[in-house]
Protein backbone atom coordinates (compact mmCIF):
# COMPACT_ATOMS: atom_id res chain seq x y z
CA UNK A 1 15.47 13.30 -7.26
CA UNK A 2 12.05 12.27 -7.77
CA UNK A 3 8.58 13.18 -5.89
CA UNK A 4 7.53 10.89 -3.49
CA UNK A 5 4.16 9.63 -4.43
CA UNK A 6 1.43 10.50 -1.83
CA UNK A 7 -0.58 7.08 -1.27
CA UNK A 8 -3.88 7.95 0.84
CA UNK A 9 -6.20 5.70 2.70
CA UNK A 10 -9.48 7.68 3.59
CA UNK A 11 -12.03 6.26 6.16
CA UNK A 12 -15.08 7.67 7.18
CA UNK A 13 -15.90 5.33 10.37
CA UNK A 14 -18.84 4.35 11.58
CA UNK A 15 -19.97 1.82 14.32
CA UNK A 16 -21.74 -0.67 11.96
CA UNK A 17 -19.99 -0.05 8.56
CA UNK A 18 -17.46 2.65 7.50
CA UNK A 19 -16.58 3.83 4.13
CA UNK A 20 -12.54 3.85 2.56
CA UNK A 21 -11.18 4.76 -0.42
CA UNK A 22 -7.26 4.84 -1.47
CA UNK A 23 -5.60 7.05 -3.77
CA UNK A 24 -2.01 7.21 -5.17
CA UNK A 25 -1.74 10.69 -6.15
CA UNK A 26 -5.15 11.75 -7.68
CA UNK A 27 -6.08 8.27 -9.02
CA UNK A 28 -8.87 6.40 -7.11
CA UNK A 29 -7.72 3.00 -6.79
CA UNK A 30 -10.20 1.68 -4.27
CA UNK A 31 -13.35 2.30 -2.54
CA UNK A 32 -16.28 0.58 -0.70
CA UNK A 33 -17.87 -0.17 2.43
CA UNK A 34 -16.29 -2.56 5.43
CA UNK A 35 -18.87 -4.12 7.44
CA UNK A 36 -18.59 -4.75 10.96
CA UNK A 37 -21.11 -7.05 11.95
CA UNK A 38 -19.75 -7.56 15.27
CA UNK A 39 -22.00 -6.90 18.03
CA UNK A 40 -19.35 -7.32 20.71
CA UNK A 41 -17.17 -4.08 21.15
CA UNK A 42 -13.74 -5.94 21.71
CA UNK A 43 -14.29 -8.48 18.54
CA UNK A 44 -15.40 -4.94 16.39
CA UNK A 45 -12.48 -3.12 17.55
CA UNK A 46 -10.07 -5.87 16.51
CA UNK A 47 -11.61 -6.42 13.30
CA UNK A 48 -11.35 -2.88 12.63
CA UNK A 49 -7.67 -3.17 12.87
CA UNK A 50 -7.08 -5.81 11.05
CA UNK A 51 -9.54 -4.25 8.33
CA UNK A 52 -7.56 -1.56 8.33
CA UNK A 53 -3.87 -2.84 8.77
CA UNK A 54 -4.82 -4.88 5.59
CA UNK A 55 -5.74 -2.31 3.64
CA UNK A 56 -2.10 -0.06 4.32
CA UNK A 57 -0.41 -2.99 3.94
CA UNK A 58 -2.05 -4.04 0.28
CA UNK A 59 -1.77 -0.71 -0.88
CA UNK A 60 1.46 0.60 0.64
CA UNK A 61 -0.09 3.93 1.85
CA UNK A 62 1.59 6.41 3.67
CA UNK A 63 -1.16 8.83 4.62
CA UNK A 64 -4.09 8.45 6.80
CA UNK A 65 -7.36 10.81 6.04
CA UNK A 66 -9.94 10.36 8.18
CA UNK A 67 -13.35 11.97 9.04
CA UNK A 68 -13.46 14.34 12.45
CA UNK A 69 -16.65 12.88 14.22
CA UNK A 70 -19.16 15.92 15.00
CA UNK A 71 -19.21 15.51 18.96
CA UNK A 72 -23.27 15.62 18.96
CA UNK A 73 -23.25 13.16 16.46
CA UNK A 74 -20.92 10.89 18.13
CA UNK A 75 -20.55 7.81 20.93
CA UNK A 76 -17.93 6.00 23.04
CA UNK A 77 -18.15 3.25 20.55
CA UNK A 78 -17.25 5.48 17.69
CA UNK A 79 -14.77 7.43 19.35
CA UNK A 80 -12.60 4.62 20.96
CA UNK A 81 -12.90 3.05 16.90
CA UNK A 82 -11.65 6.14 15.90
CA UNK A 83 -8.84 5.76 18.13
CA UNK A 84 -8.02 2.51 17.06
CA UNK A 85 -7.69 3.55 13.37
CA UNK A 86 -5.67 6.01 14.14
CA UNK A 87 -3.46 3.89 16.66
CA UNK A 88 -2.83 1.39 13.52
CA UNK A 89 -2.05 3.81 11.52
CA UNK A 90 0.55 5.64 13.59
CA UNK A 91 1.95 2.41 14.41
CA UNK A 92 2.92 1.90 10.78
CA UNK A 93 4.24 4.81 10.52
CA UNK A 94 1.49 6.79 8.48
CA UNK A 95 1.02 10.79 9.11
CA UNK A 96 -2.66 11.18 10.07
CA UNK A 97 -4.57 14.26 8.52
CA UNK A 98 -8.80 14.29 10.01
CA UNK A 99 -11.20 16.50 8.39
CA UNK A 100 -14.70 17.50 9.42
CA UNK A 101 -17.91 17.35 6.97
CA UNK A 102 -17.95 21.09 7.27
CA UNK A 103 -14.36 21.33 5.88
CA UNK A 104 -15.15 18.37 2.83
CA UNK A 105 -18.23 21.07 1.69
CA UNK A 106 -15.89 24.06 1.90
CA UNK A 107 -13.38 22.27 -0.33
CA UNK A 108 -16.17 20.70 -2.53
CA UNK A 109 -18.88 23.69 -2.86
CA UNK A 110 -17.34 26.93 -1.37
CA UNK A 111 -20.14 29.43 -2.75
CA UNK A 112 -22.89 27.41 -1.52
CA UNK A 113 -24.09 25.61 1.26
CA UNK A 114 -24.51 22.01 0.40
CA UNK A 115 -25.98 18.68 1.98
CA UNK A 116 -24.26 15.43 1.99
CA UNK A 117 -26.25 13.94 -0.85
CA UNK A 118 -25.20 17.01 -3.46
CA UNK A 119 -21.56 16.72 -1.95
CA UNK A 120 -21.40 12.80 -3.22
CA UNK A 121 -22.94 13.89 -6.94
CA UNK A 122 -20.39 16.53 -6.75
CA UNK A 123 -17.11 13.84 -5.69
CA UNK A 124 -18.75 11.30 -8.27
CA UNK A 125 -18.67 14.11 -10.69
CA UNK A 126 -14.81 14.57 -10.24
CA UNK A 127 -14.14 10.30 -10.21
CA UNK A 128 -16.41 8.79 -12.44
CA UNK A 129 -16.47 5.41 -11.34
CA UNK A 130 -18.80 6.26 -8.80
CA UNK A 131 -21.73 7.66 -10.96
CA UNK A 132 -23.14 3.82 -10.76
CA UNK A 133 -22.93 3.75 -6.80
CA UNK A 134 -24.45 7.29 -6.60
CA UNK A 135 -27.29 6.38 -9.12
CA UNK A 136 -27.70 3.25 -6.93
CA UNK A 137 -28.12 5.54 -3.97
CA UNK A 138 -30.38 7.56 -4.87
CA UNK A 139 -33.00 5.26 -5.15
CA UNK A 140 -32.13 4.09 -1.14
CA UNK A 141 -34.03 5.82 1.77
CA UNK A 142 -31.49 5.20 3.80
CA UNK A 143 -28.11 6.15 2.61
CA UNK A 144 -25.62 3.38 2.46
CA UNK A 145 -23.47 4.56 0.25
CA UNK A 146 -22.45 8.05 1.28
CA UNK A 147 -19.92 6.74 3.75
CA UNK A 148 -17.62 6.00 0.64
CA UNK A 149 -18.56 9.38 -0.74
CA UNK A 150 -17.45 10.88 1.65
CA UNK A 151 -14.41 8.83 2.14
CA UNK A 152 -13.31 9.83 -1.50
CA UNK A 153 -13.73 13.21 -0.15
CA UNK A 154 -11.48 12.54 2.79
CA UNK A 155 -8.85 11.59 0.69
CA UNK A 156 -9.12 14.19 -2.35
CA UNK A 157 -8.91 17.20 0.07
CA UNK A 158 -6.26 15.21 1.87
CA UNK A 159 -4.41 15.00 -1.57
CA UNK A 160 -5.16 18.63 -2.45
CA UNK A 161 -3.27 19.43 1.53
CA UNK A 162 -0.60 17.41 0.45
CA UNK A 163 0.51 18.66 -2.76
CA UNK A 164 0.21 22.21 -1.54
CA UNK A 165 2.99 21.70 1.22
């Protein structure tokens, strides 16, 4: 009988624009950042599901990693959008792993204490497709990009959970 390939969709939400990336087994197969220039909570919600119902259903995945908001750092807004992924995803059948930014360092950097901008060089060091993006971002004040940093973090620790059980 053969393994079962693990197909993860990582999102690290966010009320304006979140970041995603999808894996089948260790191999990065998409990333980037979804928009949601909706103002209206109701029209964002809705196109957050059908952002994200697309995305399971063009890559077949079977495995939901997403980011565990910080509850300081956090709103209604984001929650009930969090809650909506993760309704969508348990609707088609997915199993839903959520990891916090404290556990992505851990996995990343366990020796040392690290911010978010040395944890992306760190994920674009292990999936080099992403050196362009992170050489693009560190020339932006704000950070754009680190939602789909972190969203390939989602979904490597997610991977490295998976293949341990």
């Amino acid at each position: 009988m053969s393994k079962k390939l693990h197909k993860v969709l990582a999102v690290n939400p966010g009320a304006r624009y979140f970041g995603v990336a999808v894996f089948t087994e260790s191999e990065l197969d998409y990333w980037g950042i979804k928009n949601i220039n909706v103002t209206d909570s109701k029209r964002k919600e809705r196109k957050i599901k059908t952002l994200i119902s697309a995305l399971i259903e063009r890559y077949e995945t079977d495995t939901l990693a997403i980011k565990r908001l910080h509850r300081l750092r956090s709103s209604k807004l984001l929650n009930q959008l969090v809650s909506s992924i993760k309704q969508v995803a348990k609707r088609k059948g997915l199993k839903i792993y959520q990891y916090s930014i404290k556990d992505l360092k851990a996995f990343f950097s366990p020796e040392k204490r690290r911010n978010k901008r040395k944890l992306s060089e760190i994920v674009a060091l292990k999936h080099p497709s992403l050196l362009h993006e992170l050489n693009k971002e560190k020339h932006n004040e704000n950070p754009y990009h680190i939602r789909v940093f972190e969203a390939v973090a989602l979904g490597t620790v997610c991977l490295h959970q998976l293949d341990k059980n």
